[in-house]
N, C-alpha and C. Protein backbone atom coordinates (compact mmCIF):
# COMPACT_ATOMS: atom_id res chain seq x y z
N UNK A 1 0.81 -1.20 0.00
CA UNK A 1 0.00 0.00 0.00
C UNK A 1 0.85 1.26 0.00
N UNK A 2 2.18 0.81 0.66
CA UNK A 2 2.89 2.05 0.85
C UNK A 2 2.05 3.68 1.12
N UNK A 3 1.56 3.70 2.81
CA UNK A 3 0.48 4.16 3.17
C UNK A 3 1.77 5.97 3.50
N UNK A 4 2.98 5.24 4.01
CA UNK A 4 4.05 6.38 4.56
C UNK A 4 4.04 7.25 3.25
N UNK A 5 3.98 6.86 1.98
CA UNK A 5 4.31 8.06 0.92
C UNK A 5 2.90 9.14 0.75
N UNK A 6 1.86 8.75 1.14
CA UNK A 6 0.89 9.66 1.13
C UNK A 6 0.53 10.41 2.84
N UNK A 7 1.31 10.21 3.81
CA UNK A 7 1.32 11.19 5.04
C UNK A 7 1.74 12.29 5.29
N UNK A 8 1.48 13.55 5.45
CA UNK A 8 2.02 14.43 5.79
C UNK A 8 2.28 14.37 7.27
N UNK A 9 3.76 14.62 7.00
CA UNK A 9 4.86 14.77 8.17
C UNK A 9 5.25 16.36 8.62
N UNK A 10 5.67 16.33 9.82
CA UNK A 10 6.61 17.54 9.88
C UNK A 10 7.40 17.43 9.79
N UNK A 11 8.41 18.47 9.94
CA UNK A 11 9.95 18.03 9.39
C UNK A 11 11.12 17.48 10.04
N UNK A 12 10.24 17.66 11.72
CA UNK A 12 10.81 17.10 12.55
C UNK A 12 10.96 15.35 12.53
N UNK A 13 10.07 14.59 11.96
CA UNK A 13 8.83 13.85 11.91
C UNK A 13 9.71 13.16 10.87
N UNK A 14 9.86 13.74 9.44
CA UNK A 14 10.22 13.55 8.32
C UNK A 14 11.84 13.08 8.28
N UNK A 15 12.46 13.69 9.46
CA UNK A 15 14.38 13.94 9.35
C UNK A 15 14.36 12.84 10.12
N UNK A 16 13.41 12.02 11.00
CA UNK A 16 13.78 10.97 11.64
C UNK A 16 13.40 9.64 11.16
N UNK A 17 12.56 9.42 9.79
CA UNK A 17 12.22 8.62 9.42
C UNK A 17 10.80 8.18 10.01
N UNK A 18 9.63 9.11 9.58
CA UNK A 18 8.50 8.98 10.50
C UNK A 18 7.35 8.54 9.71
N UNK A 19 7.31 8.32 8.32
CA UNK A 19 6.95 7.98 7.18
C UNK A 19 7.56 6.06 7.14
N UNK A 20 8.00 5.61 8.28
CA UNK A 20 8.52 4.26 7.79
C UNK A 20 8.09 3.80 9.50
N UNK A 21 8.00 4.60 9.96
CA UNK A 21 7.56 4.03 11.82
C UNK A 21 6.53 2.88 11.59
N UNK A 22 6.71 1.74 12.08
CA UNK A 22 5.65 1.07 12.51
C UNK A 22 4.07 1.32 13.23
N UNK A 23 4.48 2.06 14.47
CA UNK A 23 3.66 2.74 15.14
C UNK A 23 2.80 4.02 14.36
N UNK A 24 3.32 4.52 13.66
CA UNK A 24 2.71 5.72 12.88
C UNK A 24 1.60 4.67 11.41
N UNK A 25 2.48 3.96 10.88
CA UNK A 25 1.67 3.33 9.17
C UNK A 25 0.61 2.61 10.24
N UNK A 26 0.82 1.95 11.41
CA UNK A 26 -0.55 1.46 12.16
C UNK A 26 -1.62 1.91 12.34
N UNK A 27 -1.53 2.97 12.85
CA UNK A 27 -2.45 3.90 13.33
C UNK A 27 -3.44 4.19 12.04
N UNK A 28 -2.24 4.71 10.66
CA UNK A 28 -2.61 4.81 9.76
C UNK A 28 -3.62 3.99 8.71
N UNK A 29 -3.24 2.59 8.69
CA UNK A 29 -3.85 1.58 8.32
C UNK A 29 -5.49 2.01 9.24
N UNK A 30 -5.05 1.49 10.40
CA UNK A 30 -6.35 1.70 10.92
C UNK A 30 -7.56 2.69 10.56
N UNK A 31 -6.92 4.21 10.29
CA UNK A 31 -7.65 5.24 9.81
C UNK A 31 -8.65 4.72 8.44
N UNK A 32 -7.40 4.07 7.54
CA UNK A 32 -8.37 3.79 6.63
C UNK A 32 -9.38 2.65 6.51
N UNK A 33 -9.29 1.59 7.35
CA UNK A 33 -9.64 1.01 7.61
C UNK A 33 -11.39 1.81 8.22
N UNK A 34 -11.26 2.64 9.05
CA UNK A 34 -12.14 3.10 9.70
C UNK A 34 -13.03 3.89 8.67
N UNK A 35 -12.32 4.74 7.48
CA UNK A 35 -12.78 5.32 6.23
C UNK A 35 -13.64 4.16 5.34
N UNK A 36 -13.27 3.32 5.32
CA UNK A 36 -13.72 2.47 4.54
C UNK A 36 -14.94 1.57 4.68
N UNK A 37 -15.08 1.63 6.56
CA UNK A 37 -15.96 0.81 7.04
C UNK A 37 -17.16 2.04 7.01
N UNK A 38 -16.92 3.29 7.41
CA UNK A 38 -17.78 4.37 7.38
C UNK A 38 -18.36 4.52 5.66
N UNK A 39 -17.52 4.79 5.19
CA UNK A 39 -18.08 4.65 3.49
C UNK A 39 -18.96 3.86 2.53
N UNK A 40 -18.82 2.50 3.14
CA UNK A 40 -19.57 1.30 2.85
C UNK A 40 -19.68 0.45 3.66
N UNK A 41 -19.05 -0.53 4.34
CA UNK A 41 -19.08 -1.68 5.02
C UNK A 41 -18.43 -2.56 5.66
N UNK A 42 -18.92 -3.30 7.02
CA UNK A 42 -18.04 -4.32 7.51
C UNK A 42 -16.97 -5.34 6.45
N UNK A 43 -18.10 -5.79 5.28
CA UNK A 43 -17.59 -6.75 4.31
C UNK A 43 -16.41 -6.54 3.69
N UNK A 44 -16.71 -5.03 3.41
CA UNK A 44 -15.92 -4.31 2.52
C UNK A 44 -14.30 -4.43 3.28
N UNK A 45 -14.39 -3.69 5.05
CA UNK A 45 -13.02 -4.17 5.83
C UNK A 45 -12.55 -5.16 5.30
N UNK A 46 -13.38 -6.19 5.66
CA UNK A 46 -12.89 -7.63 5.55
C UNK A 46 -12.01 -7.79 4.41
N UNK A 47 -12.47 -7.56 3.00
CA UNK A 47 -12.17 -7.79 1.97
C UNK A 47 -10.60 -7.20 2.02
N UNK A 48 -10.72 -5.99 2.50
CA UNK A 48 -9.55 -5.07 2.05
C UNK A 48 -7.98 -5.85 3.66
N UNK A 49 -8.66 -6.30 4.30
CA UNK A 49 -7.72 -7.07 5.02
C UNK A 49 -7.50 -8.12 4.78
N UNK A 50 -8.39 -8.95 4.10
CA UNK A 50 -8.08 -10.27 3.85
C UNK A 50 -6.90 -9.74 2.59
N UNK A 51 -7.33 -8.87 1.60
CA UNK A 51 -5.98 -8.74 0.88
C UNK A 51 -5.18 -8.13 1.11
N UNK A 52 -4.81 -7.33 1.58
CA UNK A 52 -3.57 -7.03 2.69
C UNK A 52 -2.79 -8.69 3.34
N UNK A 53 -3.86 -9.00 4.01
CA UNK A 53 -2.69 -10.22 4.70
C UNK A 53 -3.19 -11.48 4.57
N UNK A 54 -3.36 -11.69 3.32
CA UNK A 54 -3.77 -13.13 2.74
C UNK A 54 -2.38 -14.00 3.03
N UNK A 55 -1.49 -13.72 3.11
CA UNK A 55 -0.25 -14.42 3.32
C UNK A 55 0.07 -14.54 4.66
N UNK A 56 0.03 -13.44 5.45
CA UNK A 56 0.53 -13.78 6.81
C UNK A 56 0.03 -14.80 7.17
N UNK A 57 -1.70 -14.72 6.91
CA UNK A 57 -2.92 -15.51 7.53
C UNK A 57 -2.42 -16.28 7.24
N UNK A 58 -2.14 -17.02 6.17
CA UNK A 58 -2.18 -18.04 6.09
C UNK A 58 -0.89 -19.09 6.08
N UNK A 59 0.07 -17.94 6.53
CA UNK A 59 1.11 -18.42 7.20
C UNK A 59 0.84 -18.90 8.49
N UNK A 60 0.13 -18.35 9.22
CA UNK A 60 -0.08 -18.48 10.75
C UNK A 60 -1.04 -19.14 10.76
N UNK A 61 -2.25 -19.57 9.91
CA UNK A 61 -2.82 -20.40 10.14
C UNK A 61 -2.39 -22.42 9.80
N UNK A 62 -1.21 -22.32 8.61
CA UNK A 62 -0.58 -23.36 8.58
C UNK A 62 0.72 -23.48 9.76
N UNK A 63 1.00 -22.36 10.05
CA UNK A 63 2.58 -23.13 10.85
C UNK A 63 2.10 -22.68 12.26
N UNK A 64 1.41 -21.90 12.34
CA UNK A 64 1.03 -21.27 13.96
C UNK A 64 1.67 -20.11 14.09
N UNK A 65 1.86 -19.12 14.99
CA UNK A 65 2.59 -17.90 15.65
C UNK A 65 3.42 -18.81 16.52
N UNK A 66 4.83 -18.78 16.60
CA UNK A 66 5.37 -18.84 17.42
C UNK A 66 5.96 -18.38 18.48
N UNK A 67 5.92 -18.39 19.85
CA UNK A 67 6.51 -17.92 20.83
C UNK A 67 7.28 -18.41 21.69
N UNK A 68 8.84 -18.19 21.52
CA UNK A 68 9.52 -18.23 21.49
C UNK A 68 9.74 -18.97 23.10
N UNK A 69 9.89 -17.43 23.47
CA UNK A 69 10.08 -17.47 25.20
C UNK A 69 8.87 -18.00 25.82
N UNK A 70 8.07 -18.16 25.57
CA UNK A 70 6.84 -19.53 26.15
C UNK A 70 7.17 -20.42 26.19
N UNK A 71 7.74 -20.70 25.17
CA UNK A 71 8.36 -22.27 24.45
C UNK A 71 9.73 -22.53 25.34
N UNK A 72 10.39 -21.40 25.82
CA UNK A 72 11.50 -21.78 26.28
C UNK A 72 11.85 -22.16 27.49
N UNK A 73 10.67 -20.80 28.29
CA UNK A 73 10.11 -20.84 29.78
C UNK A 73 9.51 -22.43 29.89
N UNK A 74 8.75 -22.74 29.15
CA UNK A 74 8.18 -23.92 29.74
C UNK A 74 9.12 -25.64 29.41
N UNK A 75 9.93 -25.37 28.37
CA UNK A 75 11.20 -26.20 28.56
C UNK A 75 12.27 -26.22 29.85
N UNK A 76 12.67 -24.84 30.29
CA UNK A 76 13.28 -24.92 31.15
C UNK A 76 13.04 -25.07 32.42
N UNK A 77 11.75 -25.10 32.39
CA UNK A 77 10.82 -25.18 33.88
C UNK A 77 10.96 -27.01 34.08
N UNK A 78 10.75 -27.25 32.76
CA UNK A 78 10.67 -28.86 32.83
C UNK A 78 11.77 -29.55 32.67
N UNK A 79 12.86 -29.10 32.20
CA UNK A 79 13.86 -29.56 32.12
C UNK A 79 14.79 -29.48 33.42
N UNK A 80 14.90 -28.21 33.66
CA UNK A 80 16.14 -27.42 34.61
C UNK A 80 15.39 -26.76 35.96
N UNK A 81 13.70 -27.03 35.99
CA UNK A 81 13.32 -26.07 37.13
C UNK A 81 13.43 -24.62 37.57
N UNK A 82 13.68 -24.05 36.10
CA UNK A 82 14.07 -22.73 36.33
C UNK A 82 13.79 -21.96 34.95
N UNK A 83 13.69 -20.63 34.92
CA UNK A 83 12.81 -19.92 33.93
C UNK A 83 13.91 -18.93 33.62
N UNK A 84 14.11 -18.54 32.19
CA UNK A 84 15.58 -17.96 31.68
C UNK A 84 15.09 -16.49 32.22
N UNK A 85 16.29 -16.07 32.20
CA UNK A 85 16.23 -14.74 32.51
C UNK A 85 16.99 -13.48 30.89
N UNK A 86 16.74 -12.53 30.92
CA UNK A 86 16.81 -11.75 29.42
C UNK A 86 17.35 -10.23 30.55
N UNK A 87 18.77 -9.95 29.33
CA UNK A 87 18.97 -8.72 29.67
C UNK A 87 19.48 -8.37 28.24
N UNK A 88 19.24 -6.71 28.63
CA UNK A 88 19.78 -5.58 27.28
C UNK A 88 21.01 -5.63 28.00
N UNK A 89 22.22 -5.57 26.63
CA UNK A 89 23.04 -5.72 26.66
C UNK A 89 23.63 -4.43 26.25
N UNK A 90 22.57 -4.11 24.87
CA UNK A 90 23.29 -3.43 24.11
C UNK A 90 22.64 -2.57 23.46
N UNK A 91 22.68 -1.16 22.91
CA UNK A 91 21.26 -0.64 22.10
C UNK A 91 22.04 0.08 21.09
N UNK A 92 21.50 0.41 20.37
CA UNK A 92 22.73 1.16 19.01
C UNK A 92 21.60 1.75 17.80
N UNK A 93 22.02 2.49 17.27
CA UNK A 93 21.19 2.96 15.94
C UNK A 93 20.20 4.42 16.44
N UNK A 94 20.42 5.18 15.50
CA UNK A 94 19.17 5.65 15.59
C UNK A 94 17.99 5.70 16.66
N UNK A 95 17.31 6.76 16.90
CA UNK A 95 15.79 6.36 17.91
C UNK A 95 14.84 5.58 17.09
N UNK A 96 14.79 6.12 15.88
CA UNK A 96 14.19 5.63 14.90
C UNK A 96 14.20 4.39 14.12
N UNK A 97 15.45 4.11 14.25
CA UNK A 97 15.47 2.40 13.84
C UNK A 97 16.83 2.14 15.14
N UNK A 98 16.27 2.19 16.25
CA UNK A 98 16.86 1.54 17.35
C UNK A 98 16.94 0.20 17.49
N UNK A 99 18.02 -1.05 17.72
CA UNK A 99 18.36 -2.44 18.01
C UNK A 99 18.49 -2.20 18.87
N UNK A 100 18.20 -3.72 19.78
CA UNK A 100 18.40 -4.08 20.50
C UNK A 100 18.78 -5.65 20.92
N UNK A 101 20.29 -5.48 21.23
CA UNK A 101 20.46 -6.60 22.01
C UNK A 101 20.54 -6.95 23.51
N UNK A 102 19.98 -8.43 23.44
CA UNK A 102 19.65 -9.05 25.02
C UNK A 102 20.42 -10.23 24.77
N UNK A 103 20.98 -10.64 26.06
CA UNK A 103 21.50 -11.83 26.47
C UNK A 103 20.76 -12.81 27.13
N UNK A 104 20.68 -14.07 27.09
CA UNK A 104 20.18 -14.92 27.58
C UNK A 104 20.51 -16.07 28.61
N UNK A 105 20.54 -15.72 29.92
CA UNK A 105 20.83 -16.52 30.48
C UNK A 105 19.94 -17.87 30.98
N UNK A 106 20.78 -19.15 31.54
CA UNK A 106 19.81 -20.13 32.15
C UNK A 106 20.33 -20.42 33.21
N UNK A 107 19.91 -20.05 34.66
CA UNK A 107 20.61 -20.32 35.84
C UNK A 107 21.95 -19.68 36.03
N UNK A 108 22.05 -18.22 35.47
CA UNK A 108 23.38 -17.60 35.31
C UNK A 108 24.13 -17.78 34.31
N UNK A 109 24.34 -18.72 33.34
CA UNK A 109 25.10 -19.13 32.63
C UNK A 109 24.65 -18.60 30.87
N UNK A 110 25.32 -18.06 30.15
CA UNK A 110 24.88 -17.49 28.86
C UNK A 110 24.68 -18.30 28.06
N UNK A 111 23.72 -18.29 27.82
CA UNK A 111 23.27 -19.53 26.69
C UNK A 111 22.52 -18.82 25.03
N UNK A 112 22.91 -17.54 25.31
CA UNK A 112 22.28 -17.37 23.87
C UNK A 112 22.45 -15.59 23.70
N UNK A 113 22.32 -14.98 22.87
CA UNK A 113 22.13 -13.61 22.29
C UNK A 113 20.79 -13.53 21.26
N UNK A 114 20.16 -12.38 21.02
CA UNK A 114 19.65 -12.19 20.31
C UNK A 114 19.54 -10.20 19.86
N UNK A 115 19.15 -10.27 18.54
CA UNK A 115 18.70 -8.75 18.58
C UNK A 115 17.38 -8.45 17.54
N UNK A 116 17.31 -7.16 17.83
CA UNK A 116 15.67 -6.99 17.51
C UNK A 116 15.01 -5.16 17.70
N UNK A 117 14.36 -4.69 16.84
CA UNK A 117 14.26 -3.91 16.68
C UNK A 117 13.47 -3.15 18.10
N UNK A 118 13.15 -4.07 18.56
CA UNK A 118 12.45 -4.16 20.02
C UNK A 118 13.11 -4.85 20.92
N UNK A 119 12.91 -4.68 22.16
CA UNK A 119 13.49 -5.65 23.57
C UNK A 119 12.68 -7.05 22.84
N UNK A 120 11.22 -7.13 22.98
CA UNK A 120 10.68 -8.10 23.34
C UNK A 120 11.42 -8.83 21.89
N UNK A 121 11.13 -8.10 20.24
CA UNK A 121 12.07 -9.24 19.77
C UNK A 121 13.32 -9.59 19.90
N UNK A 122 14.01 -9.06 20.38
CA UNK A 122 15.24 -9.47 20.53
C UNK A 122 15.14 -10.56 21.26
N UNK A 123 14.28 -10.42 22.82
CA UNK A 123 14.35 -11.72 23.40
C UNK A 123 13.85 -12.87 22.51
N UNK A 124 12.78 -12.74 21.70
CA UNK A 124 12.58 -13.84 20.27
C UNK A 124 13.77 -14.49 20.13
N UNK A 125 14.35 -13.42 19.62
CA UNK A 125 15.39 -14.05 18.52
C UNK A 125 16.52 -15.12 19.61
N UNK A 126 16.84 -14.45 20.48
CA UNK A 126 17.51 -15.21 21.56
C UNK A 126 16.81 -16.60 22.20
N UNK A 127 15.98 -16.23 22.57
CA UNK A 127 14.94 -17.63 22.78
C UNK A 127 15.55 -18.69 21.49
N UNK A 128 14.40 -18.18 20.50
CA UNK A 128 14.49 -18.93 19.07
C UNK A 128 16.10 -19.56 18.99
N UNK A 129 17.35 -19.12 19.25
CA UNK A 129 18.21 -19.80 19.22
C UNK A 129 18.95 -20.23 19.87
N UNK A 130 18.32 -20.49 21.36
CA UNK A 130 18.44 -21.37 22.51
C UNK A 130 17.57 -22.50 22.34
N UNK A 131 16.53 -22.47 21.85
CA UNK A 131 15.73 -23.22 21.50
C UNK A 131 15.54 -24.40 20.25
N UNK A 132 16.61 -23.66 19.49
CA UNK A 132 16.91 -24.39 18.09
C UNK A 132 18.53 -25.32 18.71
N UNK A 133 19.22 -24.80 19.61
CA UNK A 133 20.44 -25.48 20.35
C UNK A 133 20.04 -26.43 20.95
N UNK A 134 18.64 -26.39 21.63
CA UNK A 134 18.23 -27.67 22.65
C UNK A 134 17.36 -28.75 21.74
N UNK A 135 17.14 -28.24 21.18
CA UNK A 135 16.24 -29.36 19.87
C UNK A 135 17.64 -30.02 19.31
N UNK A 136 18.48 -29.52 18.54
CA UNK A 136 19.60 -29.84 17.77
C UNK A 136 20.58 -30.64 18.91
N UNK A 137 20.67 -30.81 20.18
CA UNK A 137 20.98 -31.63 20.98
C UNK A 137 20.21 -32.68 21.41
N UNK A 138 19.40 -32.40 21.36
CA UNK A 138 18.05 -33.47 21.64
C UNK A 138 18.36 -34.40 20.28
N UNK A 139 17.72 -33.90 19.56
CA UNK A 139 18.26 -34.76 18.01
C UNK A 139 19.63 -35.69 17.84
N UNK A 140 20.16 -34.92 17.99
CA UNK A 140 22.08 -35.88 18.45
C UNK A 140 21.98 -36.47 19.20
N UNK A 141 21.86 -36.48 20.26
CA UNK A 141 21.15 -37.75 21.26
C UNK A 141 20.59 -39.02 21.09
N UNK A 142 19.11 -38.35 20.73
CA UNK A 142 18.81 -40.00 20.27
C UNK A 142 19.40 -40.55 18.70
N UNK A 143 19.91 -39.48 17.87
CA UNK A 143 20.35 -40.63 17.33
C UNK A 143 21.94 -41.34 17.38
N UNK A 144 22.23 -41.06 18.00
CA UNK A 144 23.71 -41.68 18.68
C UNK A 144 23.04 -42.76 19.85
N UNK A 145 21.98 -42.52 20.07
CA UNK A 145 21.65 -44.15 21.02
C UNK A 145 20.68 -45.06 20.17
N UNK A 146 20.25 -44.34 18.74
CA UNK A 146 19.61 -45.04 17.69
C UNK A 146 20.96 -45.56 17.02
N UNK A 147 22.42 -45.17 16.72
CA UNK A 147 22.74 -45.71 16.33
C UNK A 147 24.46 -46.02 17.13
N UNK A 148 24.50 -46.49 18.31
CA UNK A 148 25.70 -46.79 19.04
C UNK A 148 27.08 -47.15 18.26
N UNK A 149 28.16 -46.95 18.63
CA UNK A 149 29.70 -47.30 17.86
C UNK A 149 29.98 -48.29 18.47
């Protein structure tokens, strides 16, 4: 839709990249969204979201949303009796396209990094590859007792 090229910005607004904000094209979406339902109809929303995110949907309706740190919290609860802990490590860039990295510990011990345009994804991404380490050990496992030397 590229909704940021038709907003008027200020220039304050404009010098920081305010035409590409997440938080701002949201709001935005929504507006028209709200134009559209006022103009004609519920159906009509529908239509205009189903094509917008005919793909996500149906990404998330075949593989699921994943969450990460749910997934990880409740491994380590069951595994280790204990629930990871997440710190910022690190922040860099811009306000406007600000990263962020977090570290991941399990019982003190670093078991992972991640970064993310947000805290919470960053902890994603860190999860996600603590999580892809304990699967990928799990896997080596049994098959080294599926297949003994």
């Amino acid at each position: 839709m590229k909704l940021g090229s038709y907003l008027l910005v200020g220039r304050g607004e404009e010098l920081t990249g305010g035409r590409a904000k997440s938080s701002l094209l949201a709001d935005t979406f929504e507006a028209v969204l709200a134009a559209i339902y006022l103009d004609s109809s519920l159906v009509e929303v529908y239509r205009v979201v189903l094509h917008c995110f005919r793909g996500a949907i149906h990404t998330v309706l075949s593989e699921g949303s994943k969450d990460y740190k749910s997934e990880l919290q409740e491994y380590t609860q069951e595994k280790f009796g204990c629930v990871p802990s997440y710190a910022v490590v690190r922040e860099y860039g811009p306000d406007h396209e600000k990263v962020f990295e977090v570290e991941l510990a399990i019982r003190g011990q670093l078991h992972g990094v991640g970064a993310g345009k947000s805290k919470k994804e960053a902890e994603q991404a860190a999860a996600r590859q603590v999580l892809e380490f304990f699967h990928m050990r799990a896997a080596t496992a049994h098959s080294s007792e599926a297949f003994p030397s």
